[in-house]
N, C-alpha and C. Protein backbone atom coordinates (compact mmCIF):
# COMPACT_ATOMS: atom_id res chain seq x y z
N UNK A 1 62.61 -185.67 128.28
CA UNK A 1 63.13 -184.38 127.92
C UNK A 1 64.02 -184.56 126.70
N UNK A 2 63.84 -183.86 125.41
CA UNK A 2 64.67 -183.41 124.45
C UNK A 2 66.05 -183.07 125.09
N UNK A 3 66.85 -183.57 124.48
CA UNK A 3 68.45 -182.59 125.16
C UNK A 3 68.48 -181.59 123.62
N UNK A 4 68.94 -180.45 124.30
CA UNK A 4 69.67 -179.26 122.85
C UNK A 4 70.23 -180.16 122.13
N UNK A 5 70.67 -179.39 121.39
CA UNK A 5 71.64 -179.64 119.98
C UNK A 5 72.89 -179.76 120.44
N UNK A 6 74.38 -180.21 120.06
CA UNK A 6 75.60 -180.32 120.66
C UNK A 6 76.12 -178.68 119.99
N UNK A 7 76.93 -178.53 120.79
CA UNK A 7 77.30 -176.82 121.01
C UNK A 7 78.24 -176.74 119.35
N UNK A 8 77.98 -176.36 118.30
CA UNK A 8 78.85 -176.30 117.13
C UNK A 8 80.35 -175.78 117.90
N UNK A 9 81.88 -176.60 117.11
CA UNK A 9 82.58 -176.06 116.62
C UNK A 9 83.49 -175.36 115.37
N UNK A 10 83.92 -174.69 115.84
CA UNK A 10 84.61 -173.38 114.50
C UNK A 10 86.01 -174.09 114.29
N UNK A 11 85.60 -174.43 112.74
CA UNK A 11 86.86 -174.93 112.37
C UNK A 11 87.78 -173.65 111.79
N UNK A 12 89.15 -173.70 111.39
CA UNK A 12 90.10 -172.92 111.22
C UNK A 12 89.78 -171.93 109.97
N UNK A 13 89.74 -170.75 109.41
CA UNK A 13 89.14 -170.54 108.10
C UNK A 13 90.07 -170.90 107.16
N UNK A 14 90.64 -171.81 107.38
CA UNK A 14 91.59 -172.44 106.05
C UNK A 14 91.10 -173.91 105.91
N UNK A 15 90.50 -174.63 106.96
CA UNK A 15 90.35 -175.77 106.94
C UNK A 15 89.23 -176.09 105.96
N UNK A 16 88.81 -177.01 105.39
CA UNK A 16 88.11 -178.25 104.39
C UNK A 16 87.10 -178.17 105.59
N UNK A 17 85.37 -177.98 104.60
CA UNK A 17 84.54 -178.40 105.24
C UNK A 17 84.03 -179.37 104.49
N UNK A 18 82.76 -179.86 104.58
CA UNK A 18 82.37 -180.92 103.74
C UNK A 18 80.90 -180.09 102.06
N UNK A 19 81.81 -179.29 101.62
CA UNK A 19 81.52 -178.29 100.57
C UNK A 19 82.55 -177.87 99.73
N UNK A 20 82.10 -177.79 98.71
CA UNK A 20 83.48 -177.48 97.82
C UNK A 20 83.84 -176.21 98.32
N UNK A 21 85.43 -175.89 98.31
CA UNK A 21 86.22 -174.78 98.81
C UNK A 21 86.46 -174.98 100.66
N UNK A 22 87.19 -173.50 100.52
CA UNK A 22 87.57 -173.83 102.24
C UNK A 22 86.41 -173.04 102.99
N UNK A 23 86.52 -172.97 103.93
CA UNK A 23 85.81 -171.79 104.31
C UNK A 23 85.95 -170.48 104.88
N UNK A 24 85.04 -169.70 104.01
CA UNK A 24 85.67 -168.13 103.58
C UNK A 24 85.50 -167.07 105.06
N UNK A 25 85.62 -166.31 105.08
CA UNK A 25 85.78 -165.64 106.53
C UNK A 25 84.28 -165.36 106.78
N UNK A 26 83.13 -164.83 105.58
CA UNK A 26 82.17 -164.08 105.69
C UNK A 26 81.20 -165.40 106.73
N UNK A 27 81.30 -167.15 106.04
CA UNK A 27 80.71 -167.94 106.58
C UNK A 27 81.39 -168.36 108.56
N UNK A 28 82.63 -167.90 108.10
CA UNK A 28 83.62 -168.04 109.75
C UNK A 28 82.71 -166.93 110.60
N UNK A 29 82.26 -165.93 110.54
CA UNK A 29 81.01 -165.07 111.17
C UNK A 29 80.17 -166.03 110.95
N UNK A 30 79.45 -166.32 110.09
CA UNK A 30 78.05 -166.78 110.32
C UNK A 30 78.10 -167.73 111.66
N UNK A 31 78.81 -168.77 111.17
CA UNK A 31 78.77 -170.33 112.12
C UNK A 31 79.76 -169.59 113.71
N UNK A 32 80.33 -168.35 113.46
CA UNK A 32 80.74 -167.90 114.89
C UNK A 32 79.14 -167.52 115.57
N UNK A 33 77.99 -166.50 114.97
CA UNK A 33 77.35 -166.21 115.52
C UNK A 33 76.43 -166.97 116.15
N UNK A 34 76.64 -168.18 115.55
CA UNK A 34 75.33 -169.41 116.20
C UNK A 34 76.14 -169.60 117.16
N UNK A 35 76.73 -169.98 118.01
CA UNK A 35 77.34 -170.20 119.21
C UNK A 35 76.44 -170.20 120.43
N UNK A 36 76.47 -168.24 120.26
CA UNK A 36 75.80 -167.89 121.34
C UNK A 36 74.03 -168.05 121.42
N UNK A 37 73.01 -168.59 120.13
CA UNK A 37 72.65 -169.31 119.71
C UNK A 37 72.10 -170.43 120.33
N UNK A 38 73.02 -171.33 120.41
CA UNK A 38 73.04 -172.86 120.79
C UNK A 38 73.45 -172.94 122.43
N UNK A 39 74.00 -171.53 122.92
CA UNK A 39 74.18 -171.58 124.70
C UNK A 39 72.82 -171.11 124.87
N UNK A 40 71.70 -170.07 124.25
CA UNK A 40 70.69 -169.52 124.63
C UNK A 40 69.57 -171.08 124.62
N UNK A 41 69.46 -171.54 123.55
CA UNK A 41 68.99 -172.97 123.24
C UNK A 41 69.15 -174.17 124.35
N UNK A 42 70.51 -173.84 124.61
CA UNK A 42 70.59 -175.18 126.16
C UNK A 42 70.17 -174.39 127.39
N UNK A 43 70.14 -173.19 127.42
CA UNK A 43 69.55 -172.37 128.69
C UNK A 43 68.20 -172.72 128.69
N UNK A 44 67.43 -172.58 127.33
CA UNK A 44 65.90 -172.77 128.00
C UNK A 44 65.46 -173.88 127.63
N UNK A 45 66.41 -175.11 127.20
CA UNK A 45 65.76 -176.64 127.05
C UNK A 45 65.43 -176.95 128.67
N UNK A 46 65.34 -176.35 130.05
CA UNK A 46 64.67 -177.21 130.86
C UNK A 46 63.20 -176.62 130.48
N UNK A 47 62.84 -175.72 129.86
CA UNK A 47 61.30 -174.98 129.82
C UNK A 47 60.63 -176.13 128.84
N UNK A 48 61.20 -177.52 128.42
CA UNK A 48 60.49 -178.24 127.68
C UNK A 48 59.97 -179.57 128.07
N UNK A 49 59.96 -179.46 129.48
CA UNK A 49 59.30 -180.03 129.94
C UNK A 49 57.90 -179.91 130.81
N UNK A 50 57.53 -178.62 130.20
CA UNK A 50 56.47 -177.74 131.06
C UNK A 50 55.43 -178.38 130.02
N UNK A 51 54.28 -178.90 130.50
CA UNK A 51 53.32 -179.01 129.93
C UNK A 51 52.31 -177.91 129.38
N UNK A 52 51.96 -178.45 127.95
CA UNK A 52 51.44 -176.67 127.81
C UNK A 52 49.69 -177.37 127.17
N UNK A 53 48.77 -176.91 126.63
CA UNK A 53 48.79 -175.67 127.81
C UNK A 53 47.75 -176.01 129.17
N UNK A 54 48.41 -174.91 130.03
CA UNK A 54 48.28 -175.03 131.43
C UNK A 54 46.48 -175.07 131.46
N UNK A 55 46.46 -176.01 132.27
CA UNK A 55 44.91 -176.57 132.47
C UNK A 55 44.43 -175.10 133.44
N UNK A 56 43.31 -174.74 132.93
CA UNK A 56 42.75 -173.80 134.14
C UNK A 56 42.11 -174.21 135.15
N UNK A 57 42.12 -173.31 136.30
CA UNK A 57 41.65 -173.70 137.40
C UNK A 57 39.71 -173.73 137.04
N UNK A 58 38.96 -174.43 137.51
CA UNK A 58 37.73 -174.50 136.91
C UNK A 58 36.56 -174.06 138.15
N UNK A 59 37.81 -173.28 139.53
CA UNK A 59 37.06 -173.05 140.71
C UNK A 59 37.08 -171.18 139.81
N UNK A 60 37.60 -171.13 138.58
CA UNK A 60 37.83 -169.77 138.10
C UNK A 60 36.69 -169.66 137.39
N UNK A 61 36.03 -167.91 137.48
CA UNK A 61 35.25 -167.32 136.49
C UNK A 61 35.56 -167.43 135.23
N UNK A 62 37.15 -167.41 134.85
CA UNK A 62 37.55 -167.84 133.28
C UNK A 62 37.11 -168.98 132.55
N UNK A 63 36.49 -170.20 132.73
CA UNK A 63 36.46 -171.13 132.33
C UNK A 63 35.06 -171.51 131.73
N UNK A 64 35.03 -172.44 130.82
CA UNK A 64 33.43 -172.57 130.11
C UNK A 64 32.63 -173.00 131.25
N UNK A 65 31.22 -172.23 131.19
CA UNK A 65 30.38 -172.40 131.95
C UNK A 65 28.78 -173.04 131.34
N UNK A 66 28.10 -173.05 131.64
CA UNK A 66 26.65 -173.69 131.82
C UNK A 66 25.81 -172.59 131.69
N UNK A 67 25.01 -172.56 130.32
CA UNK A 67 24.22 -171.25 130.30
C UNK A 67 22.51 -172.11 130.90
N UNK A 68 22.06 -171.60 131.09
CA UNK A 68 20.90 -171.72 131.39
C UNK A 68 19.41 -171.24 131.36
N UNK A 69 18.82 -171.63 130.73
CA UNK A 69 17.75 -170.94 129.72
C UNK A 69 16.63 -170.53 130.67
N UNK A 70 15.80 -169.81 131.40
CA UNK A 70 14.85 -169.27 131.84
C UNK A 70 13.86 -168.72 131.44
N UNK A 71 12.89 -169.65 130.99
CA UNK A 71 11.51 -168.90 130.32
C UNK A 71 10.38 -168.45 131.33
N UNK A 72 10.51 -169.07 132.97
CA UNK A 72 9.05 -168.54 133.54
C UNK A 72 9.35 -166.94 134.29
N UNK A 73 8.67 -166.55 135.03
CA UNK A 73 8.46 -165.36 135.58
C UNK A 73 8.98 -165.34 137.19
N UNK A 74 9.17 -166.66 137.51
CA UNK A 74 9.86 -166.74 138.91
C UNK A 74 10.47 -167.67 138.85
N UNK A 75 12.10 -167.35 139.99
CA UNK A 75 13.03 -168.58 140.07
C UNK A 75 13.68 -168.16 140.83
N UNK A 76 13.75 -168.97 141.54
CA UNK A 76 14.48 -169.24 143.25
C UNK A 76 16.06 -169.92 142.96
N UNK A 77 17.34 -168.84 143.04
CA UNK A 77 18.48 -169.61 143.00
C UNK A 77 18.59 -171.48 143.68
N UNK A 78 19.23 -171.72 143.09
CA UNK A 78 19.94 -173.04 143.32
C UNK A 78 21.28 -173.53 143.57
N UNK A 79 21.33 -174.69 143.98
CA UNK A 79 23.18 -174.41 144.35
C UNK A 79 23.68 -174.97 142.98
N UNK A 80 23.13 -175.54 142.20
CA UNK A 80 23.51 -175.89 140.88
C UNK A 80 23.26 -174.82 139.82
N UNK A 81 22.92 -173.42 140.61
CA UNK A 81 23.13 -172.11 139.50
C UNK A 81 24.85 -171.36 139.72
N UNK A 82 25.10 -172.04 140.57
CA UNK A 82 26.55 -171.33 140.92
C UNK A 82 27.40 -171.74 139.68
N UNK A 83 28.19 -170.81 139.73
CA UNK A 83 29.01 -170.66 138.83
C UNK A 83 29.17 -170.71 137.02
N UNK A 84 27.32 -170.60 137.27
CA UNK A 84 26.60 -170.67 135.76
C UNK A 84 26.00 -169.37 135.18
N UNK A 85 25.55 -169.11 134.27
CA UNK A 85 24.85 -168.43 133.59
C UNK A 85 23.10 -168.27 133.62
N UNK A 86 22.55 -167.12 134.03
CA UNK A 86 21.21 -168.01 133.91
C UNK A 86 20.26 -166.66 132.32
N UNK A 87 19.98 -167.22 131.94
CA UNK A 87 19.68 -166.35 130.37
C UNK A 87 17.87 -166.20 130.80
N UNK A 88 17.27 -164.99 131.00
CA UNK A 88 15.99 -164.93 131.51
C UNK A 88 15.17 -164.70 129.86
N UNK A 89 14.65 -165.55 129.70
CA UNK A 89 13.89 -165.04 128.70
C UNK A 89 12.39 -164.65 128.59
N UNK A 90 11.66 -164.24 129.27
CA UNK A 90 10.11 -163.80 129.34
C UNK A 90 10.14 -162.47 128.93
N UNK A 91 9.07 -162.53 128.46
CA UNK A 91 8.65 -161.00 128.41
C UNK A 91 8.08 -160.14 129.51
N UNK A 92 7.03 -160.82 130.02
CA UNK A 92 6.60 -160.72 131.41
C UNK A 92 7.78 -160.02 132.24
N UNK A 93 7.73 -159.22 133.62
CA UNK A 93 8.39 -159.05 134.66
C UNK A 93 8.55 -160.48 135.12
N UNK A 94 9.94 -160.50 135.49
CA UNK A 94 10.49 -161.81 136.12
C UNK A 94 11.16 -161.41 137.76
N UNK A 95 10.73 -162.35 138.88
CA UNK A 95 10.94 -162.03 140.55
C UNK A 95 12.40 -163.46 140.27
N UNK A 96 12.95 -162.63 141.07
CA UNK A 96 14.54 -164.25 141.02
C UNK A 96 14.69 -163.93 142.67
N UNK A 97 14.68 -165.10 143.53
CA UNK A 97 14.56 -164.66 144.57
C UNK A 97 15.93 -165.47 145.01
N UNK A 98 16.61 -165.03 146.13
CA UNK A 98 17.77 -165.06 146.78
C UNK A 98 17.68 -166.10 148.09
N UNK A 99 17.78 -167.16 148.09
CA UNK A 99 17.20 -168.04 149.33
C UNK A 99 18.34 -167.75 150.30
N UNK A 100 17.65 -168.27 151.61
CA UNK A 100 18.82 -167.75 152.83
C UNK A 100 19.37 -169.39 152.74
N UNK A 101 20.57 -169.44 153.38
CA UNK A 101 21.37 -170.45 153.26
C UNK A 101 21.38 -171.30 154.38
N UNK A 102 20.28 -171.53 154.89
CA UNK A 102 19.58 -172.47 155.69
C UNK A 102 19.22 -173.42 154.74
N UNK A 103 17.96 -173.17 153.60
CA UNK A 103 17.38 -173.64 152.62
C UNK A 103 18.22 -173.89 151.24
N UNK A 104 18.91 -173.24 151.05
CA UNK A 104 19.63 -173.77 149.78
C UNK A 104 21.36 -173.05 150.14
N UNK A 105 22.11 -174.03 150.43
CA UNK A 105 23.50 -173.73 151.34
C UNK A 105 24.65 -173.93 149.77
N UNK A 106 24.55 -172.37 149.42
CA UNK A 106 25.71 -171.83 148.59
C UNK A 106 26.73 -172.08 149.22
N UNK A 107 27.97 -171.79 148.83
CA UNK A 107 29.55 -171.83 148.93
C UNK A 107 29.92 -170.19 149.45
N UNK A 108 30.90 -169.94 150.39
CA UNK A 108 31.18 -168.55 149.56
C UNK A 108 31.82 -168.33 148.80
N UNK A 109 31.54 -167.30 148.02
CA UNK A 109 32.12 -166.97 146.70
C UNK A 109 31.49 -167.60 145.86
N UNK A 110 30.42 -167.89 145.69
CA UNK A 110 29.48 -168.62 144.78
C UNK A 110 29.35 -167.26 143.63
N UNK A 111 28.83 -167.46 142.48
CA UNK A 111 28.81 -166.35 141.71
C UNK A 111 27.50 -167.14 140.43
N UNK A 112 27.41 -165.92 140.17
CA UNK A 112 25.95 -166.77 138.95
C UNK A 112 25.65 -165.11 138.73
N UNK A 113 25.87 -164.89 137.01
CA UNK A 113 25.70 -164.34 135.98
C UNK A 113 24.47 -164.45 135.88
N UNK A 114 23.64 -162.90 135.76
CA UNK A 114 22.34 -163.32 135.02
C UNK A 114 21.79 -161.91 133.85
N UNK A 115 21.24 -162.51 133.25
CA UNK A 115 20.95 -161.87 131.31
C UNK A 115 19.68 -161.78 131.40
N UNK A 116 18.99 -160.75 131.01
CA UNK A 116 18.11 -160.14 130.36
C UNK A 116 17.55 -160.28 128.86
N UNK A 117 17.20 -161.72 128.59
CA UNK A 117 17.71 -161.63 127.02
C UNK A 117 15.70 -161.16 126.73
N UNK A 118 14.75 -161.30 127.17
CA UNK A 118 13.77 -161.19 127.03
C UNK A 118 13.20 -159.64 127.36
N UNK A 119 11.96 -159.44 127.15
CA UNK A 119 11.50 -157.62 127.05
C UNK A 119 11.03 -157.85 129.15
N UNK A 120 10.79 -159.49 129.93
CA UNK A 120 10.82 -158.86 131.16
C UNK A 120 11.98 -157.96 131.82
N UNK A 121 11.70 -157.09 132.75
CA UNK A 121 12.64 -156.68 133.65
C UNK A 121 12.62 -158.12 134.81
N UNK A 122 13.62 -158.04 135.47
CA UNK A 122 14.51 -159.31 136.49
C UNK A 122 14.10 -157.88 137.30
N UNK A 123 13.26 -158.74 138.77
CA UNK A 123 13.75 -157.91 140.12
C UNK A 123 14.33 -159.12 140.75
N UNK A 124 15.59 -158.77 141.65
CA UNK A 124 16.20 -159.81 142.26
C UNK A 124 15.49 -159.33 143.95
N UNK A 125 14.99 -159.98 144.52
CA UNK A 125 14.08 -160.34 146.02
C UNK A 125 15.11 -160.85 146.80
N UNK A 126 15.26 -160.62 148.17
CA UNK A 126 15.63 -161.31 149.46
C UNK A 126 14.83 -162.28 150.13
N UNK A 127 15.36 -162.94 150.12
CA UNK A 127 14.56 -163.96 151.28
C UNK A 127 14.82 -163.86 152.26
N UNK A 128 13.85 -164.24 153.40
CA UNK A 128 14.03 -164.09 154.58
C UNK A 128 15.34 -163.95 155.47
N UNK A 129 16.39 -162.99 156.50
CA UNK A 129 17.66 -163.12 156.46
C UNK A 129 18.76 -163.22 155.89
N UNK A 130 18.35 -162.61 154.34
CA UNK A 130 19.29 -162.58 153.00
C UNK A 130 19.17 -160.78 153.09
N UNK A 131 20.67 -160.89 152.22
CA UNK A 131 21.10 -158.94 152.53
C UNK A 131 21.62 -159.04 151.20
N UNK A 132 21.21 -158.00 150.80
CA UNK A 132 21.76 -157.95 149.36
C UNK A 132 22.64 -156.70 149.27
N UNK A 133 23.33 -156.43 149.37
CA UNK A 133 24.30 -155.15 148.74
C UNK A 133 24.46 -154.82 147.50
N UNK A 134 23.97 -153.26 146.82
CA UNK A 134 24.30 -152.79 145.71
C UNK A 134 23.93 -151.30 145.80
N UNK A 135 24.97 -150.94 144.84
CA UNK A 135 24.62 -149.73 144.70
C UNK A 135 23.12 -148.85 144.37
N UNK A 136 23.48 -147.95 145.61
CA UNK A 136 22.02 -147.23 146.00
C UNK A 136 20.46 -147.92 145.96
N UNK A 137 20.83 -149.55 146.52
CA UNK A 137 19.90 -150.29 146.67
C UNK A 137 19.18 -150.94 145.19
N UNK A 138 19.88 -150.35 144.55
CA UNK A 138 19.54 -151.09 143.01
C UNK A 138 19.01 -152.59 143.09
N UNK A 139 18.05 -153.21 142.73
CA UNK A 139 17.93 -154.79 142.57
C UNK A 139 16.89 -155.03 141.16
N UNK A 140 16.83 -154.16 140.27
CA UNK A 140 16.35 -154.52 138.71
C UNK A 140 17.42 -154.44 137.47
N UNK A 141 17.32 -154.87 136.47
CA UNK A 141 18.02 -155.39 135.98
C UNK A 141 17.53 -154.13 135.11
N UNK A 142 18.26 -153.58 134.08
CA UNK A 142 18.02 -151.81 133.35
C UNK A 142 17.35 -151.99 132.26
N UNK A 143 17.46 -152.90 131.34
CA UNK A 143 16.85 -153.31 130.32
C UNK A 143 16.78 -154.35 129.65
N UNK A 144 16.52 -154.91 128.18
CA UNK A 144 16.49 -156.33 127.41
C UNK A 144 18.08 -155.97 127.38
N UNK A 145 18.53 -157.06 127.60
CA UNK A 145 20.22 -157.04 126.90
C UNK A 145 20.64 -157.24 127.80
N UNK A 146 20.57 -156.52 129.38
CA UNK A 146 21.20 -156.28 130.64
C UNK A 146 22.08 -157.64 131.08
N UNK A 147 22.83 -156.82 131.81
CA UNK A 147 23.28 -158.40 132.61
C UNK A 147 23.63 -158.18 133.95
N UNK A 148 24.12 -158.99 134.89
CA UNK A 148 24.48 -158.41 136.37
C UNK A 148 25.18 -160.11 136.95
N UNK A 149 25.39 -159.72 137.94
CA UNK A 149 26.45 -160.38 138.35
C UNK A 149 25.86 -160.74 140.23
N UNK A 150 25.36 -162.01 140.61
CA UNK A 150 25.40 -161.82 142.15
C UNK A 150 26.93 -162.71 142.48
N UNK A 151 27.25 -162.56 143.81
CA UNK A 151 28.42 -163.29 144.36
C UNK A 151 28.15 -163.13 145.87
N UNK A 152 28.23 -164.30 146.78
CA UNK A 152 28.20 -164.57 147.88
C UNK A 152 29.49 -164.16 148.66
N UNK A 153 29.24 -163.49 149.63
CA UNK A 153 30.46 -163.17 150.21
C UNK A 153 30.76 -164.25 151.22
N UNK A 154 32.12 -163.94 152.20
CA UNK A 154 32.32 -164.92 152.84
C UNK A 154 31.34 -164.75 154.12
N UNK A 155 30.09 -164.18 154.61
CA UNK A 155 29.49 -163.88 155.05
C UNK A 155 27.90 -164.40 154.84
N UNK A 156 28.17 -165.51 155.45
CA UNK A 156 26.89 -166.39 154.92
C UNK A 156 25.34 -165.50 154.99
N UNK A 157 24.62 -165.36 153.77
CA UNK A 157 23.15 -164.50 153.24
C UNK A 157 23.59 -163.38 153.38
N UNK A 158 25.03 -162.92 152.95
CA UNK A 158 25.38 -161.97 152.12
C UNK A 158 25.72 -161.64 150.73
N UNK A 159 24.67 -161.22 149.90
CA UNK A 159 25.33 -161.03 148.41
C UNK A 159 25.61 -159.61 148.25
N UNK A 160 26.17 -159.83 147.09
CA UNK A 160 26.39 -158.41 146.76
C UNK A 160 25.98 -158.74 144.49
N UNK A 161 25.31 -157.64 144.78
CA UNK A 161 24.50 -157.71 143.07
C UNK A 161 25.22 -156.18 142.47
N UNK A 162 25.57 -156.99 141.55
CA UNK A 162 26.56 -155.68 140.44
C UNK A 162 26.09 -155.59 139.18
N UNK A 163 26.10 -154.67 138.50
CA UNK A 163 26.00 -155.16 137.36
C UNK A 163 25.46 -154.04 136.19
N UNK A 164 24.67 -154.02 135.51
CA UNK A 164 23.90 -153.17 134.05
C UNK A 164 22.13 -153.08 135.34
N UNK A 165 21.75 -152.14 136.05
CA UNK A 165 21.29 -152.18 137.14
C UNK A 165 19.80 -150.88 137.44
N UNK A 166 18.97 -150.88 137.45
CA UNK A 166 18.09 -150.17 137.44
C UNK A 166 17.59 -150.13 139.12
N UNK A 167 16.86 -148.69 139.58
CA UNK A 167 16.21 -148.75 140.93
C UNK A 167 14.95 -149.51 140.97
């Protein structure tokens, strides 16, 4: 740890500094106002020992992720799609199917982003004992560009699909 600076003192305004002349009243303000200054300065020298900057948590959606390129027309999540990106690129209609977690055993709170970057539409499928939740049963993706969002609840072969969303 750095220690502050030592707290200045105010010499007399008649006294000899190390400058030609004495010192005049206007500078007796100046070097008065650093004071309070140099108490604010030793108040927040313990904040300099905080390491900066703060590492993110990497169990977080904030953090760089893994895009993942998708050119065929079918694809069955994986547990190594969690917390990734998956970028669909066909033109073709593309089926992405949702495995029950017997067969491929997600986390909860697993999450995996998926993009529309191609002219297919994405239908997202249930697998056997998989429940998908979304609004008004939505499970296509709306257009090229689209994106959507699945996330596993704490309710094992429960997702819930959000997102840019077509019937």
């Amino acid at each position: 740890m750095t220690s502050a600076p030592s707290k200045p003192t105010l010499p007399a305004q008649t006294v000899p500094v190390d400058m030609p002349g004495q010192v005049r009243p206007d500078w007796y303000r100046y070097f008065k106002g650093l004071i309070p200054l140099f108490d604010y300065i030793a108040l927040l020298q313990p904040l300099s020992d905080i390491v900066f900057p703060i590492v993110p948590d990497p169990s977080k959606s904030n953090v760089l992720r893994t895009v993942i390129d998708e050119t065929g027309t079918s694809r069955t999540l994986e547990t190594t799609d969690a917390g990734n990106v998956i970028m669909f690129w066909s033109d073709d209609p593309v089926t992405l199917t949702v495995p029950a977690h017997a067969s491929v055993a997600m986390e909860a709170g697993s999450q995996i982003d998926c993009i529309q970057m191609g002219a297919g539409q994405i239908t997202v499928v249930e697998d056997t004992g998989v429940s998908i939740v979304s609004i008004q049963d939505r499970s296509k993706s709306a257009a090229q560009g689209s994106s959507f969002v699945l996330l596993q609840s704490n309710t094992i072969d429960t997702w819930s699909l959000t997102g840019s969303l077509a019937l």
